[in-house]
Protein backbone atom coordinates (compact mmCIF):
# COMPACT_ATOMS: atom_id res chain seq x y z
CA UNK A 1 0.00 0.00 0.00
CA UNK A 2 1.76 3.46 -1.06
CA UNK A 3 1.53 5.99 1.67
CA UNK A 4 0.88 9.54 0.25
CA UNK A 5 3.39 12.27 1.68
CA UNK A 6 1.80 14.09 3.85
CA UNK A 7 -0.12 17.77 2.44
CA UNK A 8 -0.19 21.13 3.30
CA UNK A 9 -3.64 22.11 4.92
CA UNK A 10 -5.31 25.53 4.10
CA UNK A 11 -6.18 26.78 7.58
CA UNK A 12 -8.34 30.49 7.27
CA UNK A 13 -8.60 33.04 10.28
CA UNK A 14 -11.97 33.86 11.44
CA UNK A 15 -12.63 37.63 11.56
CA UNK A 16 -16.23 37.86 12.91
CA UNK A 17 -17.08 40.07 15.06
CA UNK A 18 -16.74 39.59 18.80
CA UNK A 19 -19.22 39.74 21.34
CA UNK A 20 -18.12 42.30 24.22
CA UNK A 21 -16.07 40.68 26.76
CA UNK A 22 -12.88 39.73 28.23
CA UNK A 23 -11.11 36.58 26.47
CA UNK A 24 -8.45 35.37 28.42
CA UNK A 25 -6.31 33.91 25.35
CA UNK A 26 -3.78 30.37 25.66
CA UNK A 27 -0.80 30.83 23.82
CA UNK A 28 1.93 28.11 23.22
CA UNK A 29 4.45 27.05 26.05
CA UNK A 30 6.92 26.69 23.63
CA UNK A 31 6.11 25.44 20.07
CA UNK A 32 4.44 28.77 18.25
CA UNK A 33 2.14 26.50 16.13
CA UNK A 34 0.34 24.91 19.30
CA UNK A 35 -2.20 27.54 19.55
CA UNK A 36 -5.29 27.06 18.47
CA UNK A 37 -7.51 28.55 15.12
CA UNK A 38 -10.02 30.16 17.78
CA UNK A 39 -7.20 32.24 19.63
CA UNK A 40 -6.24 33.09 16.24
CA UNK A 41 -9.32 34.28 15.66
CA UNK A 42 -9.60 36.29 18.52
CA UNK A 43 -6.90 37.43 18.95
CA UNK A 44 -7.42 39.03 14.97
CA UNK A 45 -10.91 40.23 15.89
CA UNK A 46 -10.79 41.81 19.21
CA UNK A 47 -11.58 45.55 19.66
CA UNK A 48 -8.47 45.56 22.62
CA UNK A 49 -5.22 43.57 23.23
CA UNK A 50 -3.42 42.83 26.57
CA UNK A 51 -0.50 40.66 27.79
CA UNK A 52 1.70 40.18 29.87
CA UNK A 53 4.86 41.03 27.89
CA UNK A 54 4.12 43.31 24.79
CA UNK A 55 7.03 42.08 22.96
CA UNK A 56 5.76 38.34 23.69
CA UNK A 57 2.12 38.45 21.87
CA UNK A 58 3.65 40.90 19.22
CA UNK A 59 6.15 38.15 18.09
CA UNK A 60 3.16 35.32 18.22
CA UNK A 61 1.29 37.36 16.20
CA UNK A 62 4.01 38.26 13.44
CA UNK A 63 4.32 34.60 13.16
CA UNK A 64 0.89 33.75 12.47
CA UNK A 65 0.53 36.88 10.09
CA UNK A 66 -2.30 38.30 12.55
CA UNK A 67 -2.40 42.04 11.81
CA UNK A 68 -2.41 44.55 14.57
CA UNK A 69 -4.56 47.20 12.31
CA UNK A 70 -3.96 50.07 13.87
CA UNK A 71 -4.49 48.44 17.71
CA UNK A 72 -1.80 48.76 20.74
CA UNK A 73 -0.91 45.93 22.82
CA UNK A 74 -1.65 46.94 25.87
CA UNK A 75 0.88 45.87 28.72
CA UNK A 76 -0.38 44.25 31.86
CA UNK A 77 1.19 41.80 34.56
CA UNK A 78 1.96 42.08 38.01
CA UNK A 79 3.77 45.17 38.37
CA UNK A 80 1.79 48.13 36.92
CA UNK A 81 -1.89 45.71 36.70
CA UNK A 82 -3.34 48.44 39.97
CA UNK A 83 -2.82 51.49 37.18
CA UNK A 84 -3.36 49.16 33.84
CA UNK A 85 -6.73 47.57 34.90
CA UNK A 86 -8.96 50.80 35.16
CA UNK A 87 -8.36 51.24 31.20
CA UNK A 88 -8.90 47.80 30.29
CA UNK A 89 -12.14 47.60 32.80
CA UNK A 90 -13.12 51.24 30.67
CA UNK A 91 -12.90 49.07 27.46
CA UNK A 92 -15.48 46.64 28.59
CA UNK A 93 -17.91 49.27 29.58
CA UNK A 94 -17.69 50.60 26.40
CA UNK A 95 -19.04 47.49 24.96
CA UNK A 96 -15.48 46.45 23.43
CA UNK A 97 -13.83 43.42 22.97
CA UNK A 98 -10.34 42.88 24.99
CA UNK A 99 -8.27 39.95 24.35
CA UNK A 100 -5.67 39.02 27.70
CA UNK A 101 -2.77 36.76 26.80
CA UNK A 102 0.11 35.92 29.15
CA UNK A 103 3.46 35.08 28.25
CA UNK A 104 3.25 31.24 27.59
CA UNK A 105 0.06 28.78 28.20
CA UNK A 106 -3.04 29.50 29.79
CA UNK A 107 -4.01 33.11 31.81
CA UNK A 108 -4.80 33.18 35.50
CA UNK A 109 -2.47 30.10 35.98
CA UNK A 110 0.51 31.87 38.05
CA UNK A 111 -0.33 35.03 35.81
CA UNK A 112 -0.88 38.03 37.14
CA UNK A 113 -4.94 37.83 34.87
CA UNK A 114 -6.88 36.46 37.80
CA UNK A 115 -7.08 40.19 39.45
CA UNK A 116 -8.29 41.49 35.63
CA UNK A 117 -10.74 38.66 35.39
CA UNK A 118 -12.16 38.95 38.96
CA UNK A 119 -13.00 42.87 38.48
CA UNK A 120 -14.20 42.14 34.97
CA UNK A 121 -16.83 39.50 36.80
CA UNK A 122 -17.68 41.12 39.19
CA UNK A 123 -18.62 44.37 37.33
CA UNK A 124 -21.21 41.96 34.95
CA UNK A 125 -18.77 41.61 31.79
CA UNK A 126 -18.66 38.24 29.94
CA UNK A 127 -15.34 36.73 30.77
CA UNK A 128 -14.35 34.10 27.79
CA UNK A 129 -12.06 31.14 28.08
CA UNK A 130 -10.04 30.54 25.28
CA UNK A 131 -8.83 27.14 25.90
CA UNK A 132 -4.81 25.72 24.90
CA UNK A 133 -1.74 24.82 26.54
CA UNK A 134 -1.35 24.41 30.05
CA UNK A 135 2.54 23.60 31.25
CA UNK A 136 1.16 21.70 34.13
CA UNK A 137 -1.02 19.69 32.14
CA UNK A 138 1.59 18.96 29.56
CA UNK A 139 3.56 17.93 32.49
CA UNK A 140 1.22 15.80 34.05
CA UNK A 141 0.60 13.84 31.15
CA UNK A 142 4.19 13.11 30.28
CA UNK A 143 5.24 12.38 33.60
CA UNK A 144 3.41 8.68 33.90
CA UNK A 145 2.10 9.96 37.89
CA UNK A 146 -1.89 9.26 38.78
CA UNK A 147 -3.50 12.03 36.86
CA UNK A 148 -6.60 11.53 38.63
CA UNK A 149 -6.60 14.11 41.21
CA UNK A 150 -3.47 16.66 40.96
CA UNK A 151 -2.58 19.75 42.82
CA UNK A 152 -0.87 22.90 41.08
CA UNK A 153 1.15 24.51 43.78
CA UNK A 154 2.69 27.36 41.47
CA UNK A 155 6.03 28.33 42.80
CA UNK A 156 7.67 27.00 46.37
CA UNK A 157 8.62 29.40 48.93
CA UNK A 158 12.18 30.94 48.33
CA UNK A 159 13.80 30.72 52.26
CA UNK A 160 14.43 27.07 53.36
CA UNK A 161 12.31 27.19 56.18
CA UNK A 162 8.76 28.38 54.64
CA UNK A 163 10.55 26.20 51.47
CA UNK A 164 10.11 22.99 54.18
CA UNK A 165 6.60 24.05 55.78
CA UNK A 166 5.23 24.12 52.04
CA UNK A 167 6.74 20.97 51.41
CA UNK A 168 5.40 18.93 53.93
CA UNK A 169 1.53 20.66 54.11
CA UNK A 170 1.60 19.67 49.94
CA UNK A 171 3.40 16.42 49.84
CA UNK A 172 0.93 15.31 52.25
CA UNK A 173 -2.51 15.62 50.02
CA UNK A 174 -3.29 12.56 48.44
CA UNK A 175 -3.08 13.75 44.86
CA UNK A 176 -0.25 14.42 42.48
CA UNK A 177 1.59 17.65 43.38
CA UNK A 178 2.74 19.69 40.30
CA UNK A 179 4.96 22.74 41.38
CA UNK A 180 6.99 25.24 39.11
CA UNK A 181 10.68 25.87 40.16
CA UNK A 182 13.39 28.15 39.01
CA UNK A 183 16.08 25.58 37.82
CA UNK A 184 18.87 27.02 39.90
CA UNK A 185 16.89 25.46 42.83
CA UNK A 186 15.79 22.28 41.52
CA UNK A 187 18.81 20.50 43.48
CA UNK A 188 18.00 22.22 46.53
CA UNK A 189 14.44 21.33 45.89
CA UNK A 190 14.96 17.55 45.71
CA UNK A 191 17.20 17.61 48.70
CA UNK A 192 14.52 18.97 51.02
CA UNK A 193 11.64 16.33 49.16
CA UNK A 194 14.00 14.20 50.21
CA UNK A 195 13.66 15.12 53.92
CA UNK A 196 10.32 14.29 53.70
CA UNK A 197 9.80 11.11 51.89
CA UNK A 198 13.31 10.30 49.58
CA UNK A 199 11.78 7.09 48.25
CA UNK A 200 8.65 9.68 46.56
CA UNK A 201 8.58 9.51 42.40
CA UNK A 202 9.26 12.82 41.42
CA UNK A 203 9.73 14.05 37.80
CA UNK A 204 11.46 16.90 36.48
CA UNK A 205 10.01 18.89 32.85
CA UNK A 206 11.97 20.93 31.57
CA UNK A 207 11.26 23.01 27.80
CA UNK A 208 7.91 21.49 27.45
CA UNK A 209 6.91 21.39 24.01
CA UNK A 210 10.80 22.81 22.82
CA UNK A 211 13.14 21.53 21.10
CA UNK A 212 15.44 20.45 23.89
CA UNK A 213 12.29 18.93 25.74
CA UNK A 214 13.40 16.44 28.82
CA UNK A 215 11.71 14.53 31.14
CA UNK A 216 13.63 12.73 33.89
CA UNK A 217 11.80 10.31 36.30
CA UNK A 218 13.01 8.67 39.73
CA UNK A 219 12.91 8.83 43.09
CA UNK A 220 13.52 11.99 44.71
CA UNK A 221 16.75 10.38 46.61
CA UNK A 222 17.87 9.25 42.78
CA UNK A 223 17.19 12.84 41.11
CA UNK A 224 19.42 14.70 43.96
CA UNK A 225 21.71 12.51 43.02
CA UNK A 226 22.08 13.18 39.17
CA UNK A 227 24.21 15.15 37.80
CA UNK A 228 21.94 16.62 35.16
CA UNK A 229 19.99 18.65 37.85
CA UNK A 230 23.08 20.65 38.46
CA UNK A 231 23.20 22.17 34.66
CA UNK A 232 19.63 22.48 34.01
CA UNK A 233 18.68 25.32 31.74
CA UNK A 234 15.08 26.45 31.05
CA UNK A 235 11.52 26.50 32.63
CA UNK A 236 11.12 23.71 34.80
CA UNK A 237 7.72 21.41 36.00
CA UNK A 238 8.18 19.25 38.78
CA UNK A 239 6.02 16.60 39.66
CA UNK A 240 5.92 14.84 43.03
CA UNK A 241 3.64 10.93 43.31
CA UNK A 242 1.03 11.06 46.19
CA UNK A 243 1.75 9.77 49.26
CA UNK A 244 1.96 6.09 50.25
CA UNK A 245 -0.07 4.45 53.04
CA UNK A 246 1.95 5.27 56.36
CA UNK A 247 1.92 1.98 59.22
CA UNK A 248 1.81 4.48 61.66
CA UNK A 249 2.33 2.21 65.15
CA UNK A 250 3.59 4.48 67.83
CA UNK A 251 7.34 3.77 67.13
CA UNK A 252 7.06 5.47 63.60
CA UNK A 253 4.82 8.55 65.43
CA UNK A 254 7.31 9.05 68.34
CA UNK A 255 10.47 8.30 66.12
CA UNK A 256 9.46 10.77 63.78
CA UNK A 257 8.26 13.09 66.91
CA UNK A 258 12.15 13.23 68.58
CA UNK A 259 13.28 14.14 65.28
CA UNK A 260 11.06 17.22 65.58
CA UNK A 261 11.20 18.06 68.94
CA UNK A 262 15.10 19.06 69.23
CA UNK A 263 14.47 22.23 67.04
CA UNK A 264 10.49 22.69 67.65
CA UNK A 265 7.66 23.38 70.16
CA UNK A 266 5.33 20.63 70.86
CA UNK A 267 2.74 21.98 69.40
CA UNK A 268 4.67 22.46 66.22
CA UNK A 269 5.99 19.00 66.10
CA UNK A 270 2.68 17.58 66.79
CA UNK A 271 0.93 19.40 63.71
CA UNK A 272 3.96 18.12 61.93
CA UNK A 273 3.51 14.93 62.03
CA UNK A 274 -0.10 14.56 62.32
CA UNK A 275 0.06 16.46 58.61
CA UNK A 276 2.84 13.60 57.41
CA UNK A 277 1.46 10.52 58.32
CA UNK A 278 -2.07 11.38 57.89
CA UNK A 279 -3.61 10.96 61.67
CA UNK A 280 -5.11 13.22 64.46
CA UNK A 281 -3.41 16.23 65.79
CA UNK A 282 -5.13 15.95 69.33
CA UNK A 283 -3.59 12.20 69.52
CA UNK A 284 0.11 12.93 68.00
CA UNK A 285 0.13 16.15 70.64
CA UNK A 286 -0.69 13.75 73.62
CA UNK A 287 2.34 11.23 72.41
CA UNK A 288 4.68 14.42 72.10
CA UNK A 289 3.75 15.59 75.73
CA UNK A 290 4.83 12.37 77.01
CA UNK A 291 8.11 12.44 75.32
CA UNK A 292 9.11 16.20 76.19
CA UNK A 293 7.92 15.84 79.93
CA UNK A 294 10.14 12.29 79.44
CA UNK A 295 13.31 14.74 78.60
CA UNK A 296 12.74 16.55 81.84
């Protein structure tokens, strides 16, 4: 059977009309043709146009031979959105069209658009979802982890200590944990997952979608441990398994306890590691009474 070479598609961009409204635009993580014919089409048709980095949605839109027609881009993200939201919020009241795009994948997803689409809501405008790529979705579904229930965490604390308190409230759900980190911190990141549970399956994204796309799975004990952490380059996903059923007997509670109690109150220690292994503050605080007053 021959096999015909593959042909070029004619793809056409819409130019209708919009209703009034904010559309909150997906653009591609990384690959320019990933978005889709209908952000296209807005993104040709509306009245107003916003992002998060001017320069950004201008290049997307040279690509795709959108023309700008006379429109500005319209800058907004988290440092001037107070001063740029009042004109944008004008444009909807005026029955207009405004089109929001953020840098890379889908608005109000650590984007500075969820203050802009609040406001917009709450004044009675039609807020649109323009549906596309998603960097923890793309993650999630390359990373082989239960996709069943999953919790975006956006960006870890910076300090270690808040860095630790984070890790331990979110490691402890019982769903996949999907967190963005600067990769000049990954190592340090898997070193402290590692103080919590080394033996968890964590995966590491990096350049979703790019040309120099990697995905590296292992434990988190095995990932502090490879060298390729040390030179990674690019945004980064990391993904973190759920939790495994704890045996907690009261040698794992108070072992885990003394650990604690050295460098925290009991109260602190308690909450702890009722949060790790899943069970009762008000019974973990009476086993952690009995070992301080056992110091004394």
């Amino acid at each position: 059977m021959d096999i015909q070479p593959p042909q070029r598609l004619a793809a056409h961009v819409e130019a209708k009309r919009l209703d009034a409204g904010l559309y909150l635009v997906a653009t591609p993580i990384g690959t320019a043709r990933d978005i889709t014919l209908r952000a296209l089409d807005v993104l040709n048709a509306a009245d107003v146009l916003a992002a998060e980095d001017t320069r950004v949605l201008r290049h997307l839109l040279d690509i795709h031979g959108v023309p700008l027609r006379g429109r500005r881009v319209l800058p907004y993200h988290d440092h001037n959105g107070d001063r740029a939201r009042p004109a944008l919020l004008a444009a909807l009241e005026q029955g207009q069209s405004v089109a929001y795009a953020s840098d890379a994948g889908t608005p109000l997803v650590a984007d500075p658009g969820f203050r802009l689409a609040r406001e917009a809501a709450a004044a009675g405008h039609r807020v649109h979802a323009i549906p596309g790529p998603s960097a923890p979705l793309v993650a999630l579904s390359l990373s082989g982890l239960p996709s069943d229930r999953f919790l975006f965490a956006g960006f870890p604390p910076t300090t270690q200590g808040a860095r630790m308190t984070w890790l331990r409230q979110w490691m402890g759900v019982d769903a996949t944990l999907i967190l963005f980190e600067s990769p000049r911190r990954v190592n340090q990141t898997l070193r402290e997952i590692c103080e919590v549970d080394a033996n968890r399956i964590t995966v590491v994204a990096r350049e979703l979608t790019k040309k120099f796309e990697e995905v590296i799975r292992g434990t988190a004990a095995e990932l502090a441990q490879d060298p390729r952490m040390a030179a990674l380059k690019g945004e980064v996903v990391m993904l973190v398994d759920r939790p495994g059923a704890v045996m907690a007997d009261d040698d794992t509670i108070r072992q885990a306890l003394q650990a604690r109690l050295e460098r925290m109150t009991v109260k602190d220690a308690a909450k702890e590691v009722a949060a790790e292994l899943g069970l009762a503050r008000r019974d973990v605080y009476q086993i952690a009474l009995s070992l301080d007053k056992g110091k004394g």
